[in-house]
Protein backbone atom coordinates (compact mmCIF):
# COMPACT_ATOMS: atom_id res chain seq x y z
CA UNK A 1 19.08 9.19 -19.70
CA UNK A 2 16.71 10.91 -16.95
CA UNK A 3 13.77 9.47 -18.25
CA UNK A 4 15.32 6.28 -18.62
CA UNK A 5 16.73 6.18 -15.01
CA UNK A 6 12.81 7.31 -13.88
CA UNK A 7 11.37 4.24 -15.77
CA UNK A 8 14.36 1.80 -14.21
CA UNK A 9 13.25 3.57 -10.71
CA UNK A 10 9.40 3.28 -11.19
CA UNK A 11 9.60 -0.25 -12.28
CA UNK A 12 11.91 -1.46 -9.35
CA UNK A 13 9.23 -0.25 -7.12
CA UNK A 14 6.74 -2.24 -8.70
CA UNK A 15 8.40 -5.53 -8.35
CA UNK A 16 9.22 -5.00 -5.17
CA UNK A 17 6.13 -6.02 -4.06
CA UNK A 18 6.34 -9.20 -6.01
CA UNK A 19 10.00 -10.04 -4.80
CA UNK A 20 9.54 -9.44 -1.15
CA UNK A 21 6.89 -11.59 -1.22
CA UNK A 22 9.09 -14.10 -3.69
CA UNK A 23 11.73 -14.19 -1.09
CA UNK A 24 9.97 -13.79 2.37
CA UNK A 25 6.30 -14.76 1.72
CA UNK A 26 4.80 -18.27 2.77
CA UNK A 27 4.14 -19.53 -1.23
CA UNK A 28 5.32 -23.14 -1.58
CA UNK A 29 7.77 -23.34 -4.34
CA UNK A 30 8.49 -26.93 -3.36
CA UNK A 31 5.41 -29.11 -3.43
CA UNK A 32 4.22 -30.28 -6.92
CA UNK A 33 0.69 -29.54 -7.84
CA UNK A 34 -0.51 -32.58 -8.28
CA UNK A 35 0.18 -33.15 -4.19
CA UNK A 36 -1.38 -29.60 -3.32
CA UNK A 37 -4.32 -29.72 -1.04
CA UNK A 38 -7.58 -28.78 -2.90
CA UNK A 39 -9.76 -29.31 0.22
CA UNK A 40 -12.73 -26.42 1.55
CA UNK A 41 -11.53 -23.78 3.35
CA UNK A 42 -14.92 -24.08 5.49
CA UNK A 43 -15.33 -20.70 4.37
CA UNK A 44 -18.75 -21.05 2.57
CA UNK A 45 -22.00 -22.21 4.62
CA UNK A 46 -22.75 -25.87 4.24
CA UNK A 47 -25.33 -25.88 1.57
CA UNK A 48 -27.62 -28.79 2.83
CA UNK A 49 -28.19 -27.00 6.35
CA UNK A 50 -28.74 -23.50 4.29
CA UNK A 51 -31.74 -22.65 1.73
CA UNK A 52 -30.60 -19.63 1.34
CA UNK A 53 -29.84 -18.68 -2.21
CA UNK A 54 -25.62 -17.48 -2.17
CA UNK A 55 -23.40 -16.04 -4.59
CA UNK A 56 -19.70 -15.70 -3.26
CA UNK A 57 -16.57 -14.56 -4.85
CA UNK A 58 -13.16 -15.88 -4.20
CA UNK A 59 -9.35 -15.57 -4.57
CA UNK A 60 -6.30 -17.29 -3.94
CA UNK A 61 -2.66 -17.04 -4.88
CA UNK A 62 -1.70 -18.86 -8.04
CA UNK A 63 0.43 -21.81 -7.67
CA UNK A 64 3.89 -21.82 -7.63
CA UNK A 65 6.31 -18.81 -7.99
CA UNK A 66 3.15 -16.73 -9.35
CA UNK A 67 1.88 -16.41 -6.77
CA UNK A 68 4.52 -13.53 -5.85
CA UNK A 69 2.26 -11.59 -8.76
CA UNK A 70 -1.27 -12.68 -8.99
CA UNK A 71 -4.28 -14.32 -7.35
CA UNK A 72 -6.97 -16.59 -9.24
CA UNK A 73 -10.50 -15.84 -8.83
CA UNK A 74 -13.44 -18.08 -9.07
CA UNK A 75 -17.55 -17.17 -8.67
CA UNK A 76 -19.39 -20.24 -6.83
CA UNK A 77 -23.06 -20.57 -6.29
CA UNK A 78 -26.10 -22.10 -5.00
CA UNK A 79 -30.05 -20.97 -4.89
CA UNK A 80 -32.69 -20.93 -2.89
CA UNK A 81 -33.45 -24.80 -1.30
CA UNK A 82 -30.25 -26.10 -3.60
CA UNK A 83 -28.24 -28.19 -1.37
CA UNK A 84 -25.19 -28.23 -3.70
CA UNK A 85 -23.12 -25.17 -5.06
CA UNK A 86 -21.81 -24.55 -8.68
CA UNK A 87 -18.42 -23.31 -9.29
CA UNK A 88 -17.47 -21.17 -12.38
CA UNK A 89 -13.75 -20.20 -13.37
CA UNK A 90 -11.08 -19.46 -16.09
CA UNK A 91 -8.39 -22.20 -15.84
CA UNK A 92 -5.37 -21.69 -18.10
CA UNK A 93 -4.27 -25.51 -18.34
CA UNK A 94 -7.49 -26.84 -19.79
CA UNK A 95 -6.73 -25.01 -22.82
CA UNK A 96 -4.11 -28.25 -23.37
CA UNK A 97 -6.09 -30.74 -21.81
CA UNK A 98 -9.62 -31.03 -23.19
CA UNK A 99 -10.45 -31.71 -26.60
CA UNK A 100 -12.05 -28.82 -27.86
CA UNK A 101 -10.08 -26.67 -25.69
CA UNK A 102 -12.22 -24.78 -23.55
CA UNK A 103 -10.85 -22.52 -20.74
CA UNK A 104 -14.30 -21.56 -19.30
CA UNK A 105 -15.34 -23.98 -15.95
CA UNK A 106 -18.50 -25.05 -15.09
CA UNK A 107 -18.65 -27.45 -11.70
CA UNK A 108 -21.62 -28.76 -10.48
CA UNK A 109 -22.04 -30.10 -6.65
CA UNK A 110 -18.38 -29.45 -5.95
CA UNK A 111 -16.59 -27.50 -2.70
CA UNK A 112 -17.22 -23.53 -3.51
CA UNK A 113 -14.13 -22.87 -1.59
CA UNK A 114 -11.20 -24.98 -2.18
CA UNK A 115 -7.56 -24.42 -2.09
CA UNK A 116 -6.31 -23.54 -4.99
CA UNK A 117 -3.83 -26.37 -5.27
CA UNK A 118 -2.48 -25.21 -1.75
CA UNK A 119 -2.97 -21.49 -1.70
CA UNK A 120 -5.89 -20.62 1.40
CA UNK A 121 -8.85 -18.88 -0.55
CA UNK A 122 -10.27 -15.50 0.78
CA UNK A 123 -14.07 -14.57 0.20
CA UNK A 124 -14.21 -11.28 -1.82
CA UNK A 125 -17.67 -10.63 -2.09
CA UNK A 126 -21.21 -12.23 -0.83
CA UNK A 127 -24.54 -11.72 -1.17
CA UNK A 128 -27.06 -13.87 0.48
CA UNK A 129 -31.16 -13.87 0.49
CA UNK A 130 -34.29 -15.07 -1.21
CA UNK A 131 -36.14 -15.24 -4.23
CA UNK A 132 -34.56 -11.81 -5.03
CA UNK A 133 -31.11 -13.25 -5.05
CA UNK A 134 -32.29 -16.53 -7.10
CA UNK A 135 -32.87 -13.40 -9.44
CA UNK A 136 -29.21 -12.30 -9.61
CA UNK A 137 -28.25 -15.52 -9.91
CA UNK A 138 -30.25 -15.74 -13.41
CA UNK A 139 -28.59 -12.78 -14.50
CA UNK A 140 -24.89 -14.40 -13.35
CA UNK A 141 -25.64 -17.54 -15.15
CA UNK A 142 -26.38 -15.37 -18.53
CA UNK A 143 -23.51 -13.39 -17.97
CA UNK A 144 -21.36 -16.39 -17.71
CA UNK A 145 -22.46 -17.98 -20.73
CA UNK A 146 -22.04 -14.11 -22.54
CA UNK A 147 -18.01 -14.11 -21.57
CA UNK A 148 -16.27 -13.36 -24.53
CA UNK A 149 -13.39 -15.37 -24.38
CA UNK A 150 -14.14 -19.04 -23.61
CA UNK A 151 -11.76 -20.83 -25.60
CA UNK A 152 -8.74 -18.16 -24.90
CA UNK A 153 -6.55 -17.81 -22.00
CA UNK A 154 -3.40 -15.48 -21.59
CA UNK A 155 -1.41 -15.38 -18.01
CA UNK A 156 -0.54 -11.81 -18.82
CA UNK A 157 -2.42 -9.35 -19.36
CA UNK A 158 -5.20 -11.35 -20.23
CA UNK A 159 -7.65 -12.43 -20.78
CA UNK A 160 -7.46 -15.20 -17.91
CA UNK A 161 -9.45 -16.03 -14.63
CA UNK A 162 -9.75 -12.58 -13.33
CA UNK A 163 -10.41 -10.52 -16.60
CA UNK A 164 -13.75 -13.51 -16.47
CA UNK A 165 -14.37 -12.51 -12.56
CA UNK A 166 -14.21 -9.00 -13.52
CA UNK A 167 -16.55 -9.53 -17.08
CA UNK A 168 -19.13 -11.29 -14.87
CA UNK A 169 -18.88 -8.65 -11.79
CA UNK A 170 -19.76 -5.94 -14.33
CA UNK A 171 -22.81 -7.32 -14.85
CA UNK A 172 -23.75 -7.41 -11.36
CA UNK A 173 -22.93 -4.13 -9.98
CA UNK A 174 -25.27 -5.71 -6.78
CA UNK A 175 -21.58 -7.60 -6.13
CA UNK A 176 -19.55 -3.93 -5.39
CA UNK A 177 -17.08 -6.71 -6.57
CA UNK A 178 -13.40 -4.97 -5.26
CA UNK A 179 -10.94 -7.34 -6.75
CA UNK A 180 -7.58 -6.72 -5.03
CA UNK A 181 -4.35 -5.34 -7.15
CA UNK A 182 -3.38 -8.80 -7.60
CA UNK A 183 -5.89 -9.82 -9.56
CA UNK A 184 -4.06 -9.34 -12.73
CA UNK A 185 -6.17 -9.28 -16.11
CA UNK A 186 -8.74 -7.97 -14.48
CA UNK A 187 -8.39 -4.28 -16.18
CA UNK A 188 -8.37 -6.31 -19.81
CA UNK A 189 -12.01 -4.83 -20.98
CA UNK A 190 -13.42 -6.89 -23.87
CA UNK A 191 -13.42 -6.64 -27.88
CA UNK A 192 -10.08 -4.09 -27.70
CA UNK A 193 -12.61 -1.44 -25.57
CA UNK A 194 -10.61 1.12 -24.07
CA UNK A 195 -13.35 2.91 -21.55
CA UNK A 196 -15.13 0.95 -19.43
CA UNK A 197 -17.17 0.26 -15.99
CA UNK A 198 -14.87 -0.77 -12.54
CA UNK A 199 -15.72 -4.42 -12.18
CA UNK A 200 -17.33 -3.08 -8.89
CA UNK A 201 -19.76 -1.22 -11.11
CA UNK A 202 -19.37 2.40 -8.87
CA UNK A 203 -17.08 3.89 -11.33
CA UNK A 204 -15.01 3.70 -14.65
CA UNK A 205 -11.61 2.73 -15.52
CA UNK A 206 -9.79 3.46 -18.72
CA UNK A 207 -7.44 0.55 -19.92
CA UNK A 208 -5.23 0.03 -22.91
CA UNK A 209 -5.64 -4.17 -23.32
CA UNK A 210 -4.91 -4.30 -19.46
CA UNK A 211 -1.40 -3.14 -19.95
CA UNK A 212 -2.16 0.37 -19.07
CA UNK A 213 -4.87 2.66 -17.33
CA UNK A 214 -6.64 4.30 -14.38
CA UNK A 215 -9.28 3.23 -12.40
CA UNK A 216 -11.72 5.53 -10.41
CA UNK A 217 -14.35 4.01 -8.16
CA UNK A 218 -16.18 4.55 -5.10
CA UNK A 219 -15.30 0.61 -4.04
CA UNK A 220 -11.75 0.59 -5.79
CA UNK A 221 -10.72 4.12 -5.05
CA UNK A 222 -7.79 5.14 -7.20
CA UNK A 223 -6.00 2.31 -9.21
CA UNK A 224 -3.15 3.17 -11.55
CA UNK A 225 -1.72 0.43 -14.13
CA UNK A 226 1.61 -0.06 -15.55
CA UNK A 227 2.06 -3.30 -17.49
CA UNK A 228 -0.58 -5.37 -15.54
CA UNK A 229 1.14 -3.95 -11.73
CA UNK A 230 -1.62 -2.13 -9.91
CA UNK A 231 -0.92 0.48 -7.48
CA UNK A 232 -3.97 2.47 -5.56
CA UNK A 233 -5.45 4.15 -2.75
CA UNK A 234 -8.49 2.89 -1.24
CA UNK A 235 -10.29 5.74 0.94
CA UNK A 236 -12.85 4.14 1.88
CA UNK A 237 -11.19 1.44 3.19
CA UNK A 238 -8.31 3.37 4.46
CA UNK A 239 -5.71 1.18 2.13
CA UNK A 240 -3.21 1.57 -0.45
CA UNK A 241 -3.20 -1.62 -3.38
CA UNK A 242 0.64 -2.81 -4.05
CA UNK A 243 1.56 -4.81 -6.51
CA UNK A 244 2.14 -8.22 -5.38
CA UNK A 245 1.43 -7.63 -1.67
CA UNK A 246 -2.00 -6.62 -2.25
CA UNK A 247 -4.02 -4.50 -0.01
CA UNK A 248 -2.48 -2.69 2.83
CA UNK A 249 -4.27 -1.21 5.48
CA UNK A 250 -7.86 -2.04 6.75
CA UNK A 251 -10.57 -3.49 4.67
């Protein structure tokens, strides 16, 4: 009964992260989707006054009461003398609504940092430059046509839009991609692997199909996982991760 009482404790603190933002956080449970502002943020440079090439990661709260849990993350693009960006992503609902069912995104000339339908993006990760970042950005593009699971899409614990984010960050360790607690599928590691690289590519995590693990990075810090919930320290940053809220602290 101890040990039972422990687990009831440990996993009230964990969704009280997710409630208190639930119940006092500024989501819109109201609105419908189809109304929710998909505009730019202004966030991302406009691309016809800038030839520099530009990879940039972003996140936003999912839609709806989910966004008490998790973000969605997106990677857009542009390179050198391009005066348009592309946008990749994982969206769940396009498993339903196109024919052959893919889940993998591919925009071209589209906004790199819209709201995702009404949630404010935040810019993750950048890295801006010349021919040597038109460089990365052949590497990205392979990587994104080398995710695993284009036709599959699971809200929890994956994989969905984040474990993607996190697949293609791997690959790019140039990123020091730190996706935030909230970013949940992002610990699922492909083909059933249990030992892997920290999406930020300065250290390794060990995850049991995203539902359980430990993180240890130089850009992460310390993550621990319990059923998708991420809690952390972040010591370079001077944070602590919580699920739900997110990062806490300076960044």
């Amino acid at each position: 009964m101890k040990w039972f009482f422990y687990f009831l404790l440990g996993l009230w603190l964990l969704l009280a992260g997710p409630i208190g933002v639930l119940l006092f956080g500024d989501l819109d449970l109201a609105s419908s989707w189809q109304s929710a502002s998909q505009e730019s943020a202004g966030i991302a440079p406009p691309p016809k006054e800038n030839t520099e090439a530009i990879i940039q990661v972003y996140a936003a709260r999912t839609w709806s009461w989910r966004g008490a849990f998790a973000v969605h993350t997106w990677i857009s693009f542009k390179r050198s003398q391009e005066a348009f960006y592309h946008l990749s992503q994982v969206v769940g609902f396009l498993q339903h609504t196109t024919r052959d069912g893919k889940v993998l995104q591919h925009l071209t000339d589209t906004i790199p940092d819209p709201y995702w339908y009404g949630s404010p993006p935040e810019l993750l990760a950048e890295i801006r430059g010349g021919q040597e970042v038109d460089l990365i950005i052949d590497r990205l593009e392979n990587a994104i046509e080398q995710y695993p699971y284009p036709f599959e899409y699971r809200m929890w614990p994956g994989p969905n839009s984040n474990t993607f984010t996190a697949f293609v960050a791997r690959q790019l360790p140039e990123l020091k991609l730190d996706l935030p607690p909230t970013a949940i599928g992002k610990d699922f590691l492909e083909h059933g692997q249990w030992w892997g690289t920290a999406p930020s590519g300065t250290g390794k995590q060990l995850s049991l199909y995203g539902l359980l693990g430990i993180m240890v990075a130089v850009e992460e810090g310390i993550e621990l996982n319990l059923l998708s919930l991420t809690v952390g320290i972040d010591p370079l940053d001077l944070a602590i991760k919580y699920p739900g809220i997110g990062r806490i602290g300076w960044r």
